[in-house]
C-alpha atoms as a PDB file:
ATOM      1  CA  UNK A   1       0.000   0.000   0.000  1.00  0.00           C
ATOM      2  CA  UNK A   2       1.257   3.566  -0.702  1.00  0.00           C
ATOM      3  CA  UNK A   3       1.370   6.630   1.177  1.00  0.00           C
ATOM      4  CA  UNK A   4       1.802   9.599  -1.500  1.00  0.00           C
ATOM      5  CA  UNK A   5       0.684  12.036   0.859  1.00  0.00           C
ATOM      6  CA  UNK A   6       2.708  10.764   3.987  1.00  0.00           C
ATOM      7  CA  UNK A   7       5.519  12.790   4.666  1.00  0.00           C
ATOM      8  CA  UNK A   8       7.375  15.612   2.909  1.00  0.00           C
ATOM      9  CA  UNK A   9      10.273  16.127   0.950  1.00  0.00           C
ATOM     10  CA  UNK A  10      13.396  18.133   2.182  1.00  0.00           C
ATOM     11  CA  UNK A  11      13.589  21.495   0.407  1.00  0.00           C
ATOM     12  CA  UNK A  12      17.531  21.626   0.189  1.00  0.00           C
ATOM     13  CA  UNK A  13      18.344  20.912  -3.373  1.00  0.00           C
ATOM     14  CA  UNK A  14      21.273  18.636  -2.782  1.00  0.00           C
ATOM     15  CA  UNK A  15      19.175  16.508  -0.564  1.00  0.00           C
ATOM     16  CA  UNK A  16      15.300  16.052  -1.642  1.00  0.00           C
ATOM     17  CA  UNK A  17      14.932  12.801   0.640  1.00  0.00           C
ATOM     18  CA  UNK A  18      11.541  12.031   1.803  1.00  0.00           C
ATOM     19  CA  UNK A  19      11.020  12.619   5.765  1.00  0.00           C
ATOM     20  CA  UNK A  20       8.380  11.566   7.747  1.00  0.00           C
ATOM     21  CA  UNK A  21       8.927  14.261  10.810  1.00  0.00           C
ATOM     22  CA  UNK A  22       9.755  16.881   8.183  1.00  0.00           C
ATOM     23  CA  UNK A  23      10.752  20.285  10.459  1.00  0.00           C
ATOM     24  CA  UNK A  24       9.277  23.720   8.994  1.00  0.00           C
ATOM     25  CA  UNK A  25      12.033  26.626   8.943  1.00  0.00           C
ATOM     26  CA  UNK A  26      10.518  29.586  11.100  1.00  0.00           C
ATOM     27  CA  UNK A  27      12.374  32.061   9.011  1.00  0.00           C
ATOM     28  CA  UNK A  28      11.977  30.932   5.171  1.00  0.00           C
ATOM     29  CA  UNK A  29       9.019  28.964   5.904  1.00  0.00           C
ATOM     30  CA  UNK A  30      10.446  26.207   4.051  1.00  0.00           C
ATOM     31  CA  UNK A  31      10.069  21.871   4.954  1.00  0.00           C
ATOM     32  CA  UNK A  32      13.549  20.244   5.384  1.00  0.00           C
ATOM     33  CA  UNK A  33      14.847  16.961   7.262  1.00  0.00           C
ATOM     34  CA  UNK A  34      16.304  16.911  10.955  1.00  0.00           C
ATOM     35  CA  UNK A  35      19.799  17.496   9.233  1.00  0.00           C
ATOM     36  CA  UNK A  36      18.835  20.645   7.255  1.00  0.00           C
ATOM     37  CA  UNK A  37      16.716  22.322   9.477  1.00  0.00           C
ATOM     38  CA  UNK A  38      18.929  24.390  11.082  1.00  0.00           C
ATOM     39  CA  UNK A  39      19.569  28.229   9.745  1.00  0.00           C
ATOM     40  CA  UNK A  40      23.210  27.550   8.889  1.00  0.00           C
ATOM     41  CA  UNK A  41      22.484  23.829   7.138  1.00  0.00           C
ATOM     42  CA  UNK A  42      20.183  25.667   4.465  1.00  0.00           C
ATOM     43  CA  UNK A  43      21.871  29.185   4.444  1.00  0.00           C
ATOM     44  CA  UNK A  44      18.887  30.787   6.034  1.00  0.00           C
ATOM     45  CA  UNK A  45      19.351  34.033   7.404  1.00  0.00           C
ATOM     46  CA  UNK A  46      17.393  34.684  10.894  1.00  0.00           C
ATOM     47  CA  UNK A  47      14.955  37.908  10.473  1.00  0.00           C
ATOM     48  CA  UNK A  48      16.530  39.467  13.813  1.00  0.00           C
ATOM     49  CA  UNK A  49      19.898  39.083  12.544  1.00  0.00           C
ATOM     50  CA  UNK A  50      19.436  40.358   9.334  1.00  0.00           C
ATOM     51  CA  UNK A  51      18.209  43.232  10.689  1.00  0.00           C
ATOM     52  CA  UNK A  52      21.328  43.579  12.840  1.00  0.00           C
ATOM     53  CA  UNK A  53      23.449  43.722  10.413  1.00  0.00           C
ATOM     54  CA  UNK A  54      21.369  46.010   7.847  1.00  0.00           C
ATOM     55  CA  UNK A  55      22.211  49.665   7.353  1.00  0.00           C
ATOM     56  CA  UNK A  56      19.763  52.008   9.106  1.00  0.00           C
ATOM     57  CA  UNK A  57      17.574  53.765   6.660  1.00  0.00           C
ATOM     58  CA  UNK A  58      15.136  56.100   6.880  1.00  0.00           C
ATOM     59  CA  UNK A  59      12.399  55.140   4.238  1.00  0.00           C
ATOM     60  CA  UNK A  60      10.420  58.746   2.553  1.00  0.00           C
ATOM     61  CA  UNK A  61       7.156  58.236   1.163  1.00  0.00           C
ATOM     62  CA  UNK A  62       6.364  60.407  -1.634  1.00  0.00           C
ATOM     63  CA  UNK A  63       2.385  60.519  -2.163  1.00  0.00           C
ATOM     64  CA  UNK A  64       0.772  60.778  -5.551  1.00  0.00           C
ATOM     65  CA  UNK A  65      -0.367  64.363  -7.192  1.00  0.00           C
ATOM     66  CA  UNK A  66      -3.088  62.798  -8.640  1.00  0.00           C
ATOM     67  CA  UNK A  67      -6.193  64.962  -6.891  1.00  0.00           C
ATOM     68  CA  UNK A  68      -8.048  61.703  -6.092  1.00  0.00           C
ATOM     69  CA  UNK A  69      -5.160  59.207  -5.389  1.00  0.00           C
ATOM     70  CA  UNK A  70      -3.909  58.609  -1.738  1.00  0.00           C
ATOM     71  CA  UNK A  71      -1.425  56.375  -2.784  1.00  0.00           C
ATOM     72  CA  UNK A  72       2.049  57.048  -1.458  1.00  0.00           C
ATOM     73  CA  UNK A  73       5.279  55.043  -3.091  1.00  0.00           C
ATOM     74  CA  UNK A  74       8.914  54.728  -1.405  1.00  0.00           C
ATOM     75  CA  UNK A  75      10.693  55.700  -4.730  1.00  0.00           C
ATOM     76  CA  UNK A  76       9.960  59.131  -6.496  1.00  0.00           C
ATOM     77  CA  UNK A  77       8.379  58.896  -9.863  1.00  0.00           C
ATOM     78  CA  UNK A  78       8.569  62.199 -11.301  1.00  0.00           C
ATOM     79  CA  UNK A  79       7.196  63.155 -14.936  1.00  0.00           C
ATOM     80  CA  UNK A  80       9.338  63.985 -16.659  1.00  0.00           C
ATOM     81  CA  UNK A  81       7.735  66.987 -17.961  1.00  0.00           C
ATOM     82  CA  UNK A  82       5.886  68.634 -14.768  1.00  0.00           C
ATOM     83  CA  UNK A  83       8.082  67.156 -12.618  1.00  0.00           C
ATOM     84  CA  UNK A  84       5.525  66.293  -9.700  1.00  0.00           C
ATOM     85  CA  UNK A  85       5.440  62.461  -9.190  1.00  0.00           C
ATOM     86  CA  UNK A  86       2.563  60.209  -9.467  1.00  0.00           C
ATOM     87  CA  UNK A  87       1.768  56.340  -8.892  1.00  0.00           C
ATOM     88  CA  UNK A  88       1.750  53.969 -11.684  1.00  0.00           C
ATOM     89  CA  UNK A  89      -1.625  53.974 -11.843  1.00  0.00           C
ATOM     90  CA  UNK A  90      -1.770  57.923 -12.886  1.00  0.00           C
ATOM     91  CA  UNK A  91       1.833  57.898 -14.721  1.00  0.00           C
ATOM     92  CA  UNK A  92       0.047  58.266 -18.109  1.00  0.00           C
ATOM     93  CA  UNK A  93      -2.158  61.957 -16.822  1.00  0.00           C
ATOM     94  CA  UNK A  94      -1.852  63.658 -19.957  1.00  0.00           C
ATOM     95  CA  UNK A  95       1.410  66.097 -19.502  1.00  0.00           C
ATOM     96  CA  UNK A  96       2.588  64.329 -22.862  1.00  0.00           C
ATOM     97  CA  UNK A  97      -0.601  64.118 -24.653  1.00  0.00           C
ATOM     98  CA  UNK A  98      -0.022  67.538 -25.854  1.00  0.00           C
ATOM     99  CA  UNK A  99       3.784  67.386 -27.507  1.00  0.00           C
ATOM    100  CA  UNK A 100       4.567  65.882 -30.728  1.00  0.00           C
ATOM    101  CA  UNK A 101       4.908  62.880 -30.907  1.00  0.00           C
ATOM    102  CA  UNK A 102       9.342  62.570 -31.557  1.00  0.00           C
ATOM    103  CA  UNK A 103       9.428  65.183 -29.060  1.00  0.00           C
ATOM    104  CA  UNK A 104       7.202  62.867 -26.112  1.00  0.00           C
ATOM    105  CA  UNK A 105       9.140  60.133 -26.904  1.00  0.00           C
ATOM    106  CA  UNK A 106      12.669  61.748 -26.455  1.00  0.00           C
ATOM    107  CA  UNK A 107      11.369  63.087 -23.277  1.00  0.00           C
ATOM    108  CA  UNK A 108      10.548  59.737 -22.162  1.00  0.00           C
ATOM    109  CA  UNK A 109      14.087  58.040 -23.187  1.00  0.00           C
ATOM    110  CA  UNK A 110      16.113  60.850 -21.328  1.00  0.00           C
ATOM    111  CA  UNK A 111      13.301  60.584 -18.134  1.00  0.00           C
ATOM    112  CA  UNK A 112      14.456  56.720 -18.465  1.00  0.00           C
ATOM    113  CA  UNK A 113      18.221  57.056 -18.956  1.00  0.00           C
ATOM    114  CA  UNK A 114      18.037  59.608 -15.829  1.00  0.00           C
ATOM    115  CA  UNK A 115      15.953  56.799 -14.082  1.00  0.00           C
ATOM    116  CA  UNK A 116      18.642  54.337 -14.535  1.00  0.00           C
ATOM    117  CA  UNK A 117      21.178  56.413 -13.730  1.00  0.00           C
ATOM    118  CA  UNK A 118      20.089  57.572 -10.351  1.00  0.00           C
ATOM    119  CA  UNK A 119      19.283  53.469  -9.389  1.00  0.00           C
ATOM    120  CA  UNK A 120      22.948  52.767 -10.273  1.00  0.00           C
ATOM    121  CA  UNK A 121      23.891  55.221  -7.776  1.00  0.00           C
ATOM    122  CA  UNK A 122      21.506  54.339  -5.047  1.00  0.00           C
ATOM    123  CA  UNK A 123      22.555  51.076  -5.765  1.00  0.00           C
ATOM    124  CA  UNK A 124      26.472  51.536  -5.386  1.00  0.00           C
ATOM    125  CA  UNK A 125      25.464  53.674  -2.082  1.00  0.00           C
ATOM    126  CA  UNK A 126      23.458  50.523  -0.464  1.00  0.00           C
ATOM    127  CA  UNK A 127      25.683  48.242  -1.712  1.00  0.00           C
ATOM    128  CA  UNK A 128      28.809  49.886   0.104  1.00  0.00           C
ATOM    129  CA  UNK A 129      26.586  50.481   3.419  1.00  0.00           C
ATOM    130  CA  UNK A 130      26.002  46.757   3.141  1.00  0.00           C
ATOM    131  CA  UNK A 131      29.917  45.431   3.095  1.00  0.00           C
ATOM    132  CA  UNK A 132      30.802  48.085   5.481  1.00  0.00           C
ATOM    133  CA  UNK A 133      28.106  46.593   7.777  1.00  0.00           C
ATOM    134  CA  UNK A 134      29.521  43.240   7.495  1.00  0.00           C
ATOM    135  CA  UNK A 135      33.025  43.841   7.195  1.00  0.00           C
ATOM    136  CA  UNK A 136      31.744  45.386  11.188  1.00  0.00           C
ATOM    137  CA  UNK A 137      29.787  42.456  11.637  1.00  0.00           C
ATOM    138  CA  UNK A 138      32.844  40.108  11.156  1.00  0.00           C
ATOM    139  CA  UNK A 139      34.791  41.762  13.603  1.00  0.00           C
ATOM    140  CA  UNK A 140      32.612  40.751  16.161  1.00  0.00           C
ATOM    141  CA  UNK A 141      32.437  36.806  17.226  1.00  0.00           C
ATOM    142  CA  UNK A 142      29.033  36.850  17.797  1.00  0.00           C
ATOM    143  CA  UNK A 143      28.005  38.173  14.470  1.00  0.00           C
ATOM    144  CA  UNK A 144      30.870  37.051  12.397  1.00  0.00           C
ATOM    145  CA  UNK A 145      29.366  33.830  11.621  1.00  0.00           C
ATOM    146  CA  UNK A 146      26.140  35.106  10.458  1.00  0.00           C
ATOM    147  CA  UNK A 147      28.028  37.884   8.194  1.00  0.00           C
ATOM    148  CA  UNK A 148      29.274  35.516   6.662  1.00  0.00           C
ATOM    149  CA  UNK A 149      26.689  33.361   6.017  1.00  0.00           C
ATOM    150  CA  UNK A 150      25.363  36.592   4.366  1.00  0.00           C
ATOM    151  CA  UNK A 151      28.326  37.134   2.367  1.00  0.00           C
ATOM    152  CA  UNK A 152      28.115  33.422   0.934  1.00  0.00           C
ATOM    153  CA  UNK A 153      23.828  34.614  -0.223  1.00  0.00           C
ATOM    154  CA  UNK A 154      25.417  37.624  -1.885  1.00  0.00           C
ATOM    155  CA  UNK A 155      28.119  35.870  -3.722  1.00  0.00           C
ATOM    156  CA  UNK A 156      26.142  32.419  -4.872  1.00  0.00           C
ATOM    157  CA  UNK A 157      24.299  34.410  -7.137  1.00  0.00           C
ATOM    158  CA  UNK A 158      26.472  35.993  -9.421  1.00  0.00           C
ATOM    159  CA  UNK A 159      29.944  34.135  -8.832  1.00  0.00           C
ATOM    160  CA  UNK A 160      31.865  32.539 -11.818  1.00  0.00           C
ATOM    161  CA  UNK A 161      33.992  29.455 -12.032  1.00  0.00           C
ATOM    162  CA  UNK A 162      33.844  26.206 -13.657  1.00  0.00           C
ATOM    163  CA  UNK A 163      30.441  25.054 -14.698  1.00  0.00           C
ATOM    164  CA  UNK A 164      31.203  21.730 -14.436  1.00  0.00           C
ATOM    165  CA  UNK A 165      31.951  21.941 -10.715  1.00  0.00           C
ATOM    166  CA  UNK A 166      28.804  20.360  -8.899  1.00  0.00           C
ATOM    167  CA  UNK A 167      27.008  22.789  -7.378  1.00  0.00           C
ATOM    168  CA  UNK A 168      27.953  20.842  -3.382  1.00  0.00           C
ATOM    169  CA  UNK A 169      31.240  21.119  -3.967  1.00  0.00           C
ATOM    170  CA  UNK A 170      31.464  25.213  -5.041  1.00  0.00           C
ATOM    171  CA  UNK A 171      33.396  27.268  -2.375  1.00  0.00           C
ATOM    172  CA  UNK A 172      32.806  30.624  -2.597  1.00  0.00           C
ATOM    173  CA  UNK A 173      35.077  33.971  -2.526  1.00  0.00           C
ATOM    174  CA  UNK A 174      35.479  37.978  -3.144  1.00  0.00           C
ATOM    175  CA  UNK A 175      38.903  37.946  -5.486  1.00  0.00           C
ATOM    176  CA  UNK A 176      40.747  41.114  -5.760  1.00  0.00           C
ATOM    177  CA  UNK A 177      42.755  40.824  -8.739  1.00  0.00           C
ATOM    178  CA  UNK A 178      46.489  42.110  -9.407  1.00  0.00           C
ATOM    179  CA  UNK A 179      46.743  45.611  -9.101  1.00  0.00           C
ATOM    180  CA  UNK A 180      46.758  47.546 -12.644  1.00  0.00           C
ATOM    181  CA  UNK A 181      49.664  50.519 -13.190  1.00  0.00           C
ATOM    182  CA  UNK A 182      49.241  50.269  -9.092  1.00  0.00           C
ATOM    183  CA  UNK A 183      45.423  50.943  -9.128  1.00  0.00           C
ATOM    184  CA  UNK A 184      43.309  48.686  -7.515  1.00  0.00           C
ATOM    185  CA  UNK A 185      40.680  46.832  -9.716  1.00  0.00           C
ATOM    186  CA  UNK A 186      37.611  46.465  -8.664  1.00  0.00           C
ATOM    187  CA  UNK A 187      36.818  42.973  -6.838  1.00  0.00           C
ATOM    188  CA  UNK A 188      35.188  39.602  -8.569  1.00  0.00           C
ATOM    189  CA  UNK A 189      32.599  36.627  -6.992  1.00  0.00           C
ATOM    190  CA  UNK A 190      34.708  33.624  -8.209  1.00  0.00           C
ATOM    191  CA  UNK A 191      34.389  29.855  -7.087  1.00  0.00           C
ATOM    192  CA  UNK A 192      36.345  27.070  -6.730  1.00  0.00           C
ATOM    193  CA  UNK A 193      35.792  23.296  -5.883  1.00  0.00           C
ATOM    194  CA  UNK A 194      36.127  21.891  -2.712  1.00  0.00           C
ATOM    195  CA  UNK A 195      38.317  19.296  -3.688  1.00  0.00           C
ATOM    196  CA  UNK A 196      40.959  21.135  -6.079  1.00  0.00           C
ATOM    197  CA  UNK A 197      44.223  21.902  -4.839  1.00  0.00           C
ATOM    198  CA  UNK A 198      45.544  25.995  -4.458  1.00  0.00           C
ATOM    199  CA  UNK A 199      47.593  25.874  -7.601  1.00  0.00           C
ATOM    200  CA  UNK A 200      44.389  24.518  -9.668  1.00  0.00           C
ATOM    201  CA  UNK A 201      42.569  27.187  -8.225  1.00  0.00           C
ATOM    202  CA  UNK A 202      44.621  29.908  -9.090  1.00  0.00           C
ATOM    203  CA  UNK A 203      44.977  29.018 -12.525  1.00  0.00           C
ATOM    204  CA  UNK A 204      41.024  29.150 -12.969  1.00  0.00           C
ATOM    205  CA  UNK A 205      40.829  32.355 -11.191  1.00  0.00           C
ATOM    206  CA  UNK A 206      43.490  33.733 -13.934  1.00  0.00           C
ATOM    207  CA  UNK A 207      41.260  32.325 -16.195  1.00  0.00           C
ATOM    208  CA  UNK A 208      38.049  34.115 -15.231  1.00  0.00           C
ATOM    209  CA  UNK A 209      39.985  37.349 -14.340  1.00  0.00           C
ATOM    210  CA  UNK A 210      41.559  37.513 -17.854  1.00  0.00           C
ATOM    211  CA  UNK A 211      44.980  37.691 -16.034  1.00  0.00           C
ATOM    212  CA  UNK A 212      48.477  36.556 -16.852  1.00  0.00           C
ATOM    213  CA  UNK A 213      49.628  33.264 -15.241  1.00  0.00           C
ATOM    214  CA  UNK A 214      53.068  32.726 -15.788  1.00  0.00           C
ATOM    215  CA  UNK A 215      53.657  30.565 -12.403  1.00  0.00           C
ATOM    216  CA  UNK A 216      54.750  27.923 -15.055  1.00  0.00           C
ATOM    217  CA  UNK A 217      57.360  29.448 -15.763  1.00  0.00           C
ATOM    218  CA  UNK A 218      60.955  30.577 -14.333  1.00  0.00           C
ATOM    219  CA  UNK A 219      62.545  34.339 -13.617  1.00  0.00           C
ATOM    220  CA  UNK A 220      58.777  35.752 -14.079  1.00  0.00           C
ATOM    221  CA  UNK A 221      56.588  37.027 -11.105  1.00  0.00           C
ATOM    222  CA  UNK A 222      54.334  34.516  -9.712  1.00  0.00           C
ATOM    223  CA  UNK A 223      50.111  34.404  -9.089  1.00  0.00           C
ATOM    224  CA  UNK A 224      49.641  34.052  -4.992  1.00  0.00           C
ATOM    225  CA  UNK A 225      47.072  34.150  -2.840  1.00  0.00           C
ATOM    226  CA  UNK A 226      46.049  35.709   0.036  1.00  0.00           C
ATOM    227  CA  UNK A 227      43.666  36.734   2.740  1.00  0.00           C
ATOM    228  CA  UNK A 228      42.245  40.243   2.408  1.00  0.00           C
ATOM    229  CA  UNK A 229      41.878  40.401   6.098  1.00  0.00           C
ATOM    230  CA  UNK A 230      45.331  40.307   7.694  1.00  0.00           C
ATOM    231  CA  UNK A 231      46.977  39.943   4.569  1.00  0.00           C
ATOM    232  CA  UNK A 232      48.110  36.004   5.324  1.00  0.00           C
ATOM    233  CA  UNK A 233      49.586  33.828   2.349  1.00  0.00           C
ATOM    234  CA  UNK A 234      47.420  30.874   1.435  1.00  0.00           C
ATOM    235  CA  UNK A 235      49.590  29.933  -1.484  1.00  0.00           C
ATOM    236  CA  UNK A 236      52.766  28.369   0.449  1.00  0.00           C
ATOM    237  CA  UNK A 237      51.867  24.760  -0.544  1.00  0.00           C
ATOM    238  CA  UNK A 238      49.979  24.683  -3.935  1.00  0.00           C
ATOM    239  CA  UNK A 239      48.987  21.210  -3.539  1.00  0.00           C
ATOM    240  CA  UNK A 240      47.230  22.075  -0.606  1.00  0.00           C
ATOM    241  CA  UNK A 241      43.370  21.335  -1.061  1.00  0.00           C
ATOM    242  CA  UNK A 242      41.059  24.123  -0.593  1.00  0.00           C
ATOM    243  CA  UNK A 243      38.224  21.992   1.266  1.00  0.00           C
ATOM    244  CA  UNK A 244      41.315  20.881   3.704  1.00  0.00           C
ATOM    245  CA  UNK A 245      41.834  25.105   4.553  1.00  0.00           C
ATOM    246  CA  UNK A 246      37.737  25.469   4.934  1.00  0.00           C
ATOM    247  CA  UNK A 247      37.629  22.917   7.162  1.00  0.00           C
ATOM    248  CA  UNK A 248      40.651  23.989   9.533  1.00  0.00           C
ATOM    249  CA  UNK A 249      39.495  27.072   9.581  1.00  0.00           C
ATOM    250  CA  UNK A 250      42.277  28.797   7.402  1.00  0.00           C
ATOM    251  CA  UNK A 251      39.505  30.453   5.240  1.00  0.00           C
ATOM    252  CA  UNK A 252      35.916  30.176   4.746  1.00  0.00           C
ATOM    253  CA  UNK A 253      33.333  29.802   2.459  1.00  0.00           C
ATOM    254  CA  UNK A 254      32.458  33.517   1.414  1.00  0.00           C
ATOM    255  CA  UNK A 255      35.644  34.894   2.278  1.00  0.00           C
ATOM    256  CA  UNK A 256      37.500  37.536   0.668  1.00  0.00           C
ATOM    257  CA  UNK A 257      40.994  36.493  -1.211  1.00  0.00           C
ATOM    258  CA  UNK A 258      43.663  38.951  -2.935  1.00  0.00           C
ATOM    259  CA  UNK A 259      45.570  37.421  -6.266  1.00  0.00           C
ATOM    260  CA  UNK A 260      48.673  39.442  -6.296  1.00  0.00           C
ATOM    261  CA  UNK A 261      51.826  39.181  -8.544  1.00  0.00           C
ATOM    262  CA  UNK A 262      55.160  38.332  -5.939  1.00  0.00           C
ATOM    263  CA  UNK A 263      58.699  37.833  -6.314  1.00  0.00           C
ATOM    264  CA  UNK A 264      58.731  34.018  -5.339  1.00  0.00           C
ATOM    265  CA  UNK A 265      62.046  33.865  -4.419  1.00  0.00           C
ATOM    266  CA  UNK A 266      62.132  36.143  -1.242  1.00  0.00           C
ATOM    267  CA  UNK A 267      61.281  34.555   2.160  1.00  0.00           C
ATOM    268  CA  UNK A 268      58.348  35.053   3.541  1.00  0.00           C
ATOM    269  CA  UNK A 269      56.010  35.650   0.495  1.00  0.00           C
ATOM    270  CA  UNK A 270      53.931  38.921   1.636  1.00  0.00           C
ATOM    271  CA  UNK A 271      52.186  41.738  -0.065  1.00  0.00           C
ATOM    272  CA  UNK A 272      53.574  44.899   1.342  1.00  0.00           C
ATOM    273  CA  UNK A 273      51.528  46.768   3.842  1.00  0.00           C
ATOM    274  CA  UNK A 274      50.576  49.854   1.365  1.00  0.00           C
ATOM    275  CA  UNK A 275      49.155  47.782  -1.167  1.00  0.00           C
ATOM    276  CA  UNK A 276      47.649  45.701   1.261  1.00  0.00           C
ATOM    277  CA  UNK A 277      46.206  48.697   2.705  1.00  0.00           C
ATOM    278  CA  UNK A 278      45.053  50.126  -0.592  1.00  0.00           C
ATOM    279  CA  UNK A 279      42.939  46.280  -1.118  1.00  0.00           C
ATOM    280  CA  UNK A 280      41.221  46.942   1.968  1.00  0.00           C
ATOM    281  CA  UNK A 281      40.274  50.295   1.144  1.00  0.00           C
ATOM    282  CA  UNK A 282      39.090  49.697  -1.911  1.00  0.00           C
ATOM    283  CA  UNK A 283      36.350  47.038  -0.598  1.00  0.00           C
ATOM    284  CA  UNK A 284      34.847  49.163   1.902  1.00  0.00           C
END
């Protein structure tokens, strides 16, 4: 005899087993088994200490013009001829009706280019109240562990790598690559797998960051890695597997790394303290 509706499958992808005490996630609302119901087993992010690490803002509401609307929007929608704003609903309240109709629709691509442009900002602005909330946040023991669960969200989504790494074994990082005519370039979401050595993982990060690799090769400067928090080198032993350095806590998954060209026959291999200083700097 079957049961079909007698338990419930676990919602974490890699998983999917069917459990008959299935535990509902408070936070996400989600079913999973006893051994992904915990916050950090399915990356779930606690409301309360989301909201601890979240910038302050103060949200404006901007109400509509329209002489019979009462509704009242968080972002300003100003026409772009009168320049009052106005809901959705009453976007369309004849300013343009009037204008010809090359002349409306110019109005309407420079309104939307302007649009755009002011979102990028905002964007930016958020975006660097966000890492400078968590780059806080991991400075303190008791929230350092849920900044960087955060930091692991924010990077799954847009990091690049290998696609033929299974999606279980990705490990996650910020990579700042090599400094450019000794300007800082801008940071990329990279990943790795668990199971590949340092060396491997260098040479797909050159890859992806369209970089030059010559640690093949003798008398040229050499690809390292390092930590973008104190500056330590990862890259002493590049047959050293990156699971092996999650799992003894010499990085973690979400952390930020620095690629950086060195002079691999000095002793120790460090980035010196300017540069290193210029990295962090240019993160925050």
């Amino acid at each position: 005899m079957e049961f079909p509706d007698f338990g419930k499958q676990c919602a974490n992808k890699d998983c999917k087993q069917l459990d008959f005490l299935p535990v509902k996630c408070d936070n996400c609302h989600a079913v999973f088994c006893k051994d992904h119901s915990r916050f950090d087993s399915h990356q779930c992010v606690p409301i309360e200490s989301t909201n601890d690490l979240a910038p302050k803002l103060d949200t404006i509401w901007f109400e509509c013009t329209h002489d019979s609307c009462i509704l009242k929007n968080p972002c300003e929608m100003l026409c772009p001829k009168c320049n009052k704003h106005y809901c959705l609903a009453h976007r369309h309240h004849g300013c343009l009706d009037e204008l010809p109709g090359k002349e409306a629709r110019k109005i309407l691509r420079d309104a939307a280019k302007k649009s755009k442009d002011q979102f990028t900002i905002a964007k930016e602005e958020a975006d660097k109240k966000i890492e400078a909330s968590l780059r806080q946040a991991e400075l303190q023991p008791e929230k350092r562990r849920m900044a960087q669960q955060i930091r692991l969200m924010k990077l799954k989504g847009k990091a690049l790598g290998d696609n033929k790494i299974p999606v279980i074994d990705r490990v996650y990082f910020t990579v700042h690559p090599p400094m450019k005519d000794n300007k800082v370039i801008s940071p990329v979401p990279l990943f790795t797998s668990k199971t590949w050595t340092v060396g491997r993982t260098i040479d797909l990060f050159a890859v992806r960051l369209k970089i030059e690799n010559r640690n093949d090769k003798s008398n040229t400067p050499k690809l390292r890695v390092f930590k973008l928090e104190d500056g330590e080198h990862l890259s002493n032993k590049m047959d050293s597997v990156i699971g092996h350095m999650v799992t003894d806590g010499l990085i973690f998954n979400g952390d930020s790394l620095i690629l950086h060209y060195v002079d691999a026959t000095k002793n120790p291999i460090e980035i010196e303290p300017e540069k290193l200083e210029e990295y962090k700097l240019s993160s925050v």
